[in-house]
Protein backbone atom coordinates (compact mmCIF):
# COMPACT_ATOMS: atom_id res chain seq x y z
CA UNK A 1 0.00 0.00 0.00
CA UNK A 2 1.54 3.87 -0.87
CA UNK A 3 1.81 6.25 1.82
CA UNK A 4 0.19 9.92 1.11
CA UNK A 5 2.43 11.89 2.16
CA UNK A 6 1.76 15.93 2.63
CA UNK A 7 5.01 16.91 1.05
CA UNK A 8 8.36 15.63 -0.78
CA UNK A 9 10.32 14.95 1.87
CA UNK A 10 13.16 17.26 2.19
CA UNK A 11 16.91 15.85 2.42
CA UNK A 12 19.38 17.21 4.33
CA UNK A 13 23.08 16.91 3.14
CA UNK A 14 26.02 17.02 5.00
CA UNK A 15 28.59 19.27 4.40
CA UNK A 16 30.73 16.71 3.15
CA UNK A 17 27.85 15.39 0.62
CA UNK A 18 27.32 19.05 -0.40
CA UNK A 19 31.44 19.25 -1.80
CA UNK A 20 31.09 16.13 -3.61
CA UNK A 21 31.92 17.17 -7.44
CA UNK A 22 31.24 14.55 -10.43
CA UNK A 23 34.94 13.52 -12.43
CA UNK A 24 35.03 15.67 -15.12
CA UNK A 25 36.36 12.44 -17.26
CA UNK A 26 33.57 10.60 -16.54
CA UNK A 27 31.26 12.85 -17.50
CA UNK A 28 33.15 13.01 -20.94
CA UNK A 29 32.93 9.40 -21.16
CA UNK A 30 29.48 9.82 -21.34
CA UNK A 31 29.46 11.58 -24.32
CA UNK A 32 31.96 9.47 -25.92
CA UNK A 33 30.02 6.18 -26.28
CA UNK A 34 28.70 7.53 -29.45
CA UNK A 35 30.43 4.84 -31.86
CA UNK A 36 31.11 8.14 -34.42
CA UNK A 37 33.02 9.67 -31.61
CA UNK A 38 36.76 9.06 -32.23
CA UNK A 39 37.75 9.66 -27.93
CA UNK A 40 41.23 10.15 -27.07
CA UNK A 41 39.61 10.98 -23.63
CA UNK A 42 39.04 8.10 -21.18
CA UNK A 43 42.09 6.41 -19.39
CA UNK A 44 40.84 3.36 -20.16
CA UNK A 45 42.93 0.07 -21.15
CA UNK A 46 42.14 -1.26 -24.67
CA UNK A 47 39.80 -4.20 -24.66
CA UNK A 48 42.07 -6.10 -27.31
CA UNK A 49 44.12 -6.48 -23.95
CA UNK A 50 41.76 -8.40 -21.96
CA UNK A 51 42.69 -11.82 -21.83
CA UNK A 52 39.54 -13.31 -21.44
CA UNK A 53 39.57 -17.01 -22.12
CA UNK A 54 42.77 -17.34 -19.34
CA UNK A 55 40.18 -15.41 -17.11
CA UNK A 56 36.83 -17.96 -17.97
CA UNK A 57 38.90 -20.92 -17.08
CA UNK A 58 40.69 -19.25 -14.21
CA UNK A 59 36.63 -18.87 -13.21
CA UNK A 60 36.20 -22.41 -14.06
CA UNK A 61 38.41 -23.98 -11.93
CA UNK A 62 38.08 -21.47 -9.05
CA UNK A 63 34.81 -22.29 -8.98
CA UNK A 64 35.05 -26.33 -10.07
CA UNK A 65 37.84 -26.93 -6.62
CA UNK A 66 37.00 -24.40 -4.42
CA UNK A 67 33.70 -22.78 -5.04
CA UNK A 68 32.13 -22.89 -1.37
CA UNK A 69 35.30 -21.14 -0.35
CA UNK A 70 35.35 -18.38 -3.12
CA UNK A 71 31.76 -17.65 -3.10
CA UNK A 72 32.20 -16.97 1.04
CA UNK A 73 33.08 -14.29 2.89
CA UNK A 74 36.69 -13.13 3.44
CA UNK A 75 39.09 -11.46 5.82
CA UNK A 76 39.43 -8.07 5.18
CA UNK A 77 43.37 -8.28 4.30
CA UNK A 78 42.59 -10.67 1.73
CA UNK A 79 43.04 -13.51 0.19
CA UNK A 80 46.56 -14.74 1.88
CA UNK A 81 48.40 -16.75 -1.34
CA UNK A 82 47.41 -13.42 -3.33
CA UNK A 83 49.00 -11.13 -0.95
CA UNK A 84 51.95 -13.47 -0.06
CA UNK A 85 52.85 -13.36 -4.18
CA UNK A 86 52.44 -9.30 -4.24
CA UNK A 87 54.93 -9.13 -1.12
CA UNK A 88 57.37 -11.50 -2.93
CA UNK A 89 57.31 -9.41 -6.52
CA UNK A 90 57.86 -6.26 -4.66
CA UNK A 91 60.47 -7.78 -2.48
CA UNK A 92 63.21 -6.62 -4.53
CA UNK A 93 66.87 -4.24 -4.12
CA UNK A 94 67.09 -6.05 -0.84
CA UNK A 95 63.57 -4.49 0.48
CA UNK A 96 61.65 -7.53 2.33
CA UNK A 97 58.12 -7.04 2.00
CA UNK A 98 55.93 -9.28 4.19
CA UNK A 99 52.31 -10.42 3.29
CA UNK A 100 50.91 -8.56 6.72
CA UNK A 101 52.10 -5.23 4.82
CA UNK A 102 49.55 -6.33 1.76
CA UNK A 103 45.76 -5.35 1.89
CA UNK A 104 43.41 -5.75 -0.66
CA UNK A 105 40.98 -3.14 -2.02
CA UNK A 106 38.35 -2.98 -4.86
CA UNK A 107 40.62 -0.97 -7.27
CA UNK A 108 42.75 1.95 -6.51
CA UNK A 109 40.23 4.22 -5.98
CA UNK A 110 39.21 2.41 -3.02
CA UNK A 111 43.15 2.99 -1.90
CA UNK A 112 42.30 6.35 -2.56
CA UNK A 113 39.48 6.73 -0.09
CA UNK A 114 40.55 4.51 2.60
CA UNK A 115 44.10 6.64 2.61
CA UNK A 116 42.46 10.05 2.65
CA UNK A 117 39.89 8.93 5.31
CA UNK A 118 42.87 7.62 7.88
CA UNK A 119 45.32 10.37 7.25
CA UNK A 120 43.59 13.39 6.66
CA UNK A 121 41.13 15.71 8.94
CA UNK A 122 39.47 18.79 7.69
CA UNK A 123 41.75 21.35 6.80
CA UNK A 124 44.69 19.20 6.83
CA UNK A 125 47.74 19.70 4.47
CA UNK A 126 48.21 17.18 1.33
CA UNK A 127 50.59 17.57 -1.16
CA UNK A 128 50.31 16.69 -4.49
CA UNK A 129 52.16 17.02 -7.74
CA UNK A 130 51.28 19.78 -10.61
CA UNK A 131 48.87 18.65 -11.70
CA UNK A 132 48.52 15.31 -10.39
CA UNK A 133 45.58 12.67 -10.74
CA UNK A 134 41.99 13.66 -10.86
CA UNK A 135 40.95 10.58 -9.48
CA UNK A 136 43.15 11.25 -6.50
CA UNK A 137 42.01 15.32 -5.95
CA UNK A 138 38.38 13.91 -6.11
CA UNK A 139 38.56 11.30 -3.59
CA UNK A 140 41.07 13.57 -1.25
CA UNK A 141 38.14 16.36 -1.20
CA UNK A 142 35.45 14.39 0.39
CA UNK A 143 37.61 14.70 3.48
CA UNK A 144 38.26 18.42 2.87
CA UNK A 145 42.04 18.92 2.90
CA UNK A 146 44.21 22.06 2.13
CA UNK A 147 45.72 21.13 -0.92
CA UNK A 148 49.39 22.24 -1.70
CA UNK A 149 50.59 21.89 -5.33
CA UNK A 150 54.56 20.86 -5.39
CA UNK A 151 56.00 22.29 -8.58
CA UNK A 152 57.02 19.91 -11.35
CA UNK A 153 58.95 20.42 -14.87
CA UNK A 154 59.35 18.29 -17.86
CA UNK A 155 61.14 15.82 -15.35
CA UNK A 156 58.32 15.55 -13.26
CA UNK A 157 57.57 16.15 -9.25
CA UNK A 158 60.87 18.34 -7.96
CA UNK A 159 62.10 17.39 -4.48
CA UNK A 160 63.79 20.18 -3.51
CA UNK A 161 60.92 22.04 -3.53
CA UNK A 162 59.35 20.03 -0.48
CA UNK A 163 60.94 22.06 1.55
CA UNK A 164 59.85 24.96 1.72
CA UNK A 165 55.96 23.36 1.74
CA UNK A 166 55.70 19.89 3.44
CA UNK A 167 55.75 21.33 7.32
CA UNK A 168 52.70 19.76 9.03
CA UNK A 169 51.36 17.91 5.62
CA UNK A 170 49.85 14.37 6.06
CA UNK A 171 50.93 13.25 3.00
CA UNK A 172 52.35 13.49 -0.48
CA UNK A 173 50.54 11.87 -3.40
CA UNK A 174 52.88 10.97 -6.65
CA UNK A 175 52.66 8.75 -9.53
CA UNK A 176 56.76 8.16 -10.63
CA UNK A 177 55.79 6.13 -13.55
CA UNK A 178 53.93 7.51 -16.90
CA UNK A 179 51.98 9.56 -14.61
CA UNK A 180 48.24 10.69 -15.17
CA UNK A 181 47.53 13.06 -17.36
CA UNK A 182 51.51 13.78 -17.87
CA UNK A 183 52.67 10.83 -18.64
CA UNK A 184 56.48 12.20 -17.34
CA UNK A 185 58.69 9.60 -15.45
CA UNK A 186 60.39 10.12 -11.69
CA UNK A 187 64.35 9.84 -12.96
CA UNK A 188 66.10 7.25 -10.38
CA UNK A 189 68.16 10.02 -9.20
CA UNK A 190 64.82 11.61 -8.61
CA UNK A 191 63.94 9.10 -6.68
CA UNK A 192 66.16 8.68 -4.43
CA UNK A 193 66.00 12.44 -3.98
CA UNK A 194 62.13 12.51 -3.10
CA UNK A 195 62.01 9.30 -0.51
CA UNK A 196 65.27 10.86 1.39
CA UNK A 197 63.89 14.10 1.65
CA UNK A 198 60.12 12.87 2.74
CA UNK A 199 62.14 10.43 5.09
CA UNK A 200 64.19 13.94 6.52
CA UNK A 201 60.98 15.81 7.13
CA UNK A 202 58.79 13.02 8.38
CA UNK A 203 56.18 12.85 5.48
CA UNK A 204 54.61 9.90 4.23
CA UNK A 205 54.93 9.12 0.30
CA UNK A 206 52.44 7.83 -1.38
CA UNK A 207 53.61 5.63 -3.93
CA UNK A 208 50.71 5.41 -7.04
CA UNK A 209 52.12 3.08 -9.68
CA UNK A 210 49.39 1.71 -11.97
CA UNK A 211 51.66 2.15 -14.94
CA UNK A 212 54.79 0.88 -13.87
CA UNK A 213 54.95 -2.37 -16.24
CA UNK A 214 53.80 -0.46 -19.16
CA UNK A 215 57.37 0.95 -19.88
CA UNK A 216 57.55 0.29 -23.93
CA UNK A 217 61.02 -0.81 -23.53
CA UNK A 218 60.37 -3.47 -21.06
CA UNK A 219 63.15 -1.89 -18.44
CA UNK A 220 60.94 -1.11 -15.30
CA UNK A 221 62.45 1.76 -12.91
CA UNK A 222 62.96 0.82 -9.22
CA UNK A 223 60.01 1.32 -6.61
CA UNK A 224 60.15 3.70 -4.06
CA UNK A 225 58.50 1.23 -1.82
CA UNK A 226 62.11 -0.81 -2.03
CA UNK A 227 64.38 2.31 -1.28
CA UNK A 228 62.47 3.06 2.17
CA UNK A 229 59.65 0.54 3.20
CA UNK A 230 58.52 1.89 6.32
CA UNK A 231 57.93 5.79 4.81
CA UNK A 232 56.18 4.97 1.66
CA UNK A 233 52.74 3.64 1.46
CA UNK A 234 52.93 1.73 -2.21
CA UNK A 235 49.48 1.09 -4.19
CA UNK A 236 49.11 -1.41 -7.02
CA UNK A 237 46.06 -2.54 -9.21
CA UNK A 238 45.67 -5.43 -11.43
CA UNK A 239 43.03 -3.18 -13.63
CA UNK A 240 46.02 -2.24 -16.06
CA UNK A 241 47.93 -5.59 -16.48
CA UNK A 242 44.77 -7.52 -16.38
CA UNK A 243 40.96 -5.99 -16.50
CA UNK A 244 39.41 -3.55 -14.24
CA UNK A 245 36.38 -5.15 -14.68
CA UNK A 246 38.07 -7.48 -11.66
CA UNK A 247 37.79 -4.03 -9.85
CA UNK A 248 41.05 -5.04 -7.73
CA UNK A 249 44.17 -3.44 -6.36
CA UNK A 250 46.03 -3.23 -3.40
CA UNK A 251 48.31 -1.33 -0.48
CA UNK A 252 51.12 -2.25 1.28
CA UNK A 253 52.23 0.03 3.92
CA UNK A 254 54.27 -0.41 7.32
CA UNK A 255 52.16 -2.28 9.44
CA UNK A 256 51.03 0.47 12.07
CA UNK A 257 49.59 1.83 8.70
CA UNK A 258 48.22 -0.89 6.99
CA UNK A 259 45.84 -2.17 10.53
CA UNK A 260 44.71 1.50 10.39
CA UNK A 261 43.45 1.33 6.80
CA UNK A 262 42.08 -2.32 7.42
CA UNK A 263 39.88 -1.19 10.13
CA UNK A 264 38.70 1.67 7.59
CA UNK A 265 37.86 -0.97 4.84
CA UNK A 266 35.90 -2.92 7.52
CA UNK A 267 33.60 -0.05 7.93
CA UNK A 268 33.62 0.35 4.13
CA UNK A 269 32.76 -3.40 2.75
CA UNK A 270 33.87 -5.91 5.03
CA UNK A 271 36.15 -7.33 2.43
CA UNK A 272 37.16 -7.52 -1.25
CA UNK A 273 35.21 -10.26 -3.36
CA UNK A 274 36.88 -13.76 -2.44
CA UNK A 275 36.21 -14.83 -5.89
CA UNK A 276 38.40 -12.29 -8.00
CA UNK A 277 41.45 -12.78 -5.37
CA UNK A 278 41.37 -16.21 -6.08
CA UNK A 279 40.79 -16.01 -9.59
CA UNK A 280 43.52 -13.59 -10.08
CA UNK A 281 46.06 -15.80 -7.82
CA UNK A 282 45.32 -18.31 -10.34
CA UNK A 283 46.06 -16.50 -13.39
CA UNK A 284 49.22 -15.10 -12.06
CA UNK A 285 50.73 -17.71 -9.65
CA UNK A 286 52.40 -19.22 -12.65
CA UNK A 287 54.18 -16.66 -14.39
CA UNK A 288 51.59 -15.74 -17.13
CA UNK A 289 52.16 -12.02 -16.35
CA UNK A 290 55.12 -12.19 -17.71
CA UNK A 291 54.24 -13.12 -21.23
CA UNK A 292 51.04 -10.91 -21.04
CA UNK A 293 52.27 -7.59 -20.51
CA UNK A 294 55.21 -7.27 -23.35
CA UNK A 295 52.28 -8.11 -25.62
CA UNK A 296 50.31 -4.79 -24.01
CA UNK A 297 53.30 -2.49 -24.13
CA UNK A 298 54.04 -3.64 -28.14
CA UNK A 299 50.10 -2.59 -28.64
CA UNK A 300 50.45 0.78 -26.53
CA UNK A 301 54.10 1.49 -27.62
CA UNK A 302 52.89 1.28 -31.45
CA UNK A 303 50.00 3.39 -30.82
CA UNK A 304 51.93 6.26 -28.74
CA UNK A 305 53.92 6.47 -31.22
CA UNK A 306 51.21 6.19 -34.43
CA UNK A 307 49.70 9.72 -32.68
CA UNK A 308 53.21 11.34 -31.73
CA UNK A 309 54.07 11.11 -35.51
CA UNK A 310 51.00 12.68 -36.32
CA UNK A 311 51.44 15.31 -33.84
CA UNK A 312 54.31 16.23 -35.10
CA UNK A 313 52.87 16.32 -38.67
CA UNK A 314 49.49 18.12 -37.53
CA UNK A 315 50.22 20.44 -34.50
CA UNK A 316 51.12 23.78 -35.56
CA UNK A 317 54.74 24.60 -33.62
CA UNK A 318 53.82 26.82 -31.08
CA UNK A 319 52.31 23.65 -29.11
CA UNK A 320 54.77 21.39 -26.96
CA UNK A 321 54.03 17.94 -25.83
CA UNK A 322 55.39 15.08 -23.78
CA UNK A 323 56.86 11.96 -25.56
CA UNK A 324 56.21 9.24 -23.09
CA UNK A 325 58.48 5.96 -22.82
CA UNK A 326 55.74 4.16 -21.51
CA UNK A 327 51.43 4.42 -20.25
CA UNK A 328 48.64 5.37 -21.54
CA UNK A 329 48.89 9.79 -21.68
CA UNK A 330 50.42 12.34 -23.56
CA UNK A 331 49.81 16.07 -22.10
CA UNK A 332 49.77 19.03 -24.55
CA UNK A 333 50.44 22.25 -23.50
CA UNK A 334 48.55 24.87 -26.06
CA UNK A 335 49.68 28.81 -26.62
CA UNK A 336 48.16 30.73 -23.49
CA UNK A 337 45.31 32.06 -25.10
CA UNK A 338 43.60 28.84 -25.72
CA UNK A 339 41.60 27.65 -23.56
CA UNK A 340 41.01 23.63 -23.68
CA UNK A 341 37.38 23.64 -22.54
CA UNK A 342 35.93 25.87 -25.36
CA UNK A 343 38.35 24.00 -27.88
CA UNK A 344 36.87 20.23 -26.21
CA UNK A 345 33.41 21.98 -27.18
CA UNK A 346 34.35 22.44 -31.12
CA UNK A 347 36.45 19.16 -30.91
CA UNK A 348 33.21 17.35 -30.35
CA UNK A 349 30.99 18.48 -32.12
CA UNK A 350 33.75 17.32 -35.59
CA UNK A 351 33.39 13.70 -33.33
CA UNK A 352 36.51 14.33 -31.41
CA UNK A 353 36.87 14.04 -27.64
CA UNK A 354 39.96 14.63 -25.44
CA UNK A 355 40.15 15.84 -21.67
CA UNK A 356 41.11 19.54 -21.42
CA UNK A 357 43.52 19.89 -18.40
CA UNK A 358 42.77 22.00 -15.91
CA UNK A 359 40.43 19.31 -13.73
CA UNK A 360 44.41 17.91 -12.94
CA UNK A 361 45.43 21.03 -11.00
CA UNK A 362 44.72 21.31 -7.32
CA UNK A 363 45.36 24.90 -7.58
CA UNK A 364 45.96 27.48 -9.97
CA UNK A 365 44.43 25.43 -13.31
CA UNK A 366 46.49 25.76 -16.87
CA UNK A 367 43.13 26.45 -19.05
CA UNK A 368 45.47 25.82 -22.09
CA UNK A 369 46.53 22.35 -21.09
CA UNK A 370 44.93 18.65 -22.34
CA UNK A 371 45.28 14.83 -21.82
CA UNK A 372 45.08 12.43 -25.06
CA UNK A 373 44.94 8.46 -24.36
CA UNK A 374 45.79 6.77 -27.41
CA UNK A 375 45.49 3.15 -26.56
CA UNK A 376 41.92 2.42 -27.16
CA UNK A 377 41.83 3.88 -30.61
CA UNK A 378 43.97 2.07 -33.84
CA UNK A 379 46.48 3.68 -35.59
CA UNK A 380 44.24 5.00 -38.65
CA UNK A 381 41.64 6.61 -36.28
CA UNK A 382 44.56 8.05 -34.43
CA UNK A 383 46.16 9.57 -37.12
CA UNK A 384 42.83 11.05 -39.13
CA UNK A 385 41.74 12.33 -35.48
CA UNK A 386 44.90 14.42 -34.75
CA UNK A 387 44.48 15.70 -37.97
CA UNK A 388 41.15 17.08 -37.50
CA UNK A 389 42.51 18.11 -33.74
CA UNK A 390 45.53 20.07 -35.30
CA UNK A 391 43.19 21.87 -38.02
CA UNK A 392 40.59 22.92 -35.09
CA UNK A 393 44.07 24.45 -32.90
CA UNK A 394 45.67 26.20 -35.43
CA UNK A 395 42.33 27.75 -36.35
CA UNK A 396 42.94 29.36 -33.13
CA UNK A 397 46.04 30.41 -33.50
């Protein structure tokens, strides 16, 4: 039976719930499902990627040996043999990385979340780079933080300039490999640089590395996680080497840390899905990583470089642009009079989409700044899109 009621009823937000802001990229992902839409705009791996018959008969068996335990509920930490083969892969440079340090989460966003809501308080100062990972400012603001942008070059994040900025900050955020929407590199001398000086002034490092196997050349640089295990707090996903459809990643922090964000996921879900740990252990226990990904960086490294060739044949010369060794990005930078967001506008309505770049900055936005992600579209769409891109920039030159 329906209850009359008088009037609507009236909600009342919190404050918090009031500051929540949609991702600008997924709103442009909306818009790009249109088949006619050639999209160098979501961060999304390519599909031809997915290896989907290893999956359905990891699936199989999971379920054919062990189903009553993978359809259960879990611990919150995880599934153990999953967790014991991260600690031993990032056990590396003489680091020693113990299962305990490993907990599971669904996807790095959930890292995200479950960082921001142990280490930060209203108010509280977070670091991140310039700019630095939308994904990252979004779920940092739900817990209202000061945000302090660290100044960057063409080399990436600069650690000298911590100095004068990190007193009293909680954290700071950095992707060292291919980073989003840059796709720049940390050097190792960089490095080394950024995890002595947090380690000087007593600030935890969040290590982000999503991207880290995609280097085209197959040469992988060194974690931070190995050069100073109890300051960084390291966070992996198998959504980029594997599917994110599996919606699973993980953190391994010092242990004081790691109870602290286990008790957070407890309030958030209980636990990760039992089934797509186990599923996952299966596909990688035996090495099949390792003759996956090389076939993923051939596909991206071909593609990176199908649209830097026509960037450099299509881009009038007063635009600049980063030529990444590995990922999924390439960041433009446009003269200073054009502003991305009125060019996206034009872009799509000749069935082009990109992401213009100022949702990356915590502060101070560059309005003539964009992100292309060239690995879901082939080479041909690639190369007629850019063309169409560079004919709609120098029109506003």
């Amino acid at each position: 039976m329906k209850i009359e009621t008088p009037n609507p009823l009236q909600w009342h937000f919190s404050e918090r719930a009031k500051g929540m802001q949609a991702s600008f990229i997924r709103e442009i992902l909306k818009v790009t499902q249109q088949p006619e839409i050639t999209s160098f705009a979501g961060g999304l791996p390519s599909p031809a990627t997915f290896p989907v018959e290893i999956m359905q008969a990891a699936f199989d068996k999971v379920l054919s040996t062990n189903g009553k335990v993978a359809l259960q509920y879990g611990p919150t930490d995880g599934y153990m043999p999953l967790r014991q083969w991260i600690a031993d892969s990032l056990s590396q440079n003489g680091a020693k990385i113990s299962p305990e340090q490993v907990l599971m989460v669904s996807g790095s966003q959930q890292a995200l979340d479950l960082i921001g809501k142990v280490l930060i308080d209203e108010g509280s100062k977070v670091l991140v780079e310039t700019p630095s990972y939308l994904g990252a400012l979004q779920a940092f603001s739900v817990y209202r933080p000061e945000f302090h942008s660290v100044p960057s070059d063409e080399h990436g994040l600069i650690p000298s300039a911590l100095d004068g900025i990190a007193d009293g900050a909680r954290l700071l955020y950095a992707l060292p490999n291919f980073q989003n929407p840059t796709g720049r590199s940390l050097s190792v001398e960089r490095r080394q640089q950024l995890v002595e000086t947090c380690a000087r002034l007593n600030l935890p490092l969040i290590e982000d590395d999503p991207y880290g196997a995609l280097s085209y050349s197959g040469q992988p640089s060194p974690k931070m996680i190995a050069m100073n295990p109890e300051g960084v707090i390291y966070m992996g996903s198998f959504s980029k080497v594997l599917t994110p459809g599996i919606r699973l990643g993980y953190v391994v922090a010092p242990l004081p840390m790691v109870r602290r964000l286990e008790l957070a996921k407890q309030a958030a879900d209980l636990h990760t899905a039992q089934l797509t740990q186990m599923v996952v252990h299966e596909v990688v226990k035996d090495g099949f990583l390792d003759k996956h990904i090389p076939t993923i960086r051939e596909l991206y490294g071909n593609q990176c470089k199908a649209m830097l060739d026509a960037m450099d044949q299509h881009f009038p010369k007063e635009a600049t642009w980063t030529k990444p060794d590995g990922g999924m990005f390439i960041w433009v930078e446009l003269p200073k009079h054009i502003n991305a967001m009125e060019l996206l506008d034009e872009a799509i309505k000749n069935k082009i989409a990109f992401v213009p770049g100022a949702p990356f900055y915590a502060n101070e936005p560059a309005t003539n700044t964009l992100r292309l992600s060239f690995v879901t579209v082939p080479p041909e769409r690639i190369r007629a899109g850019i063309e169409v891109l560079g004919k709609l920039i120098k029109a506003r030159m």
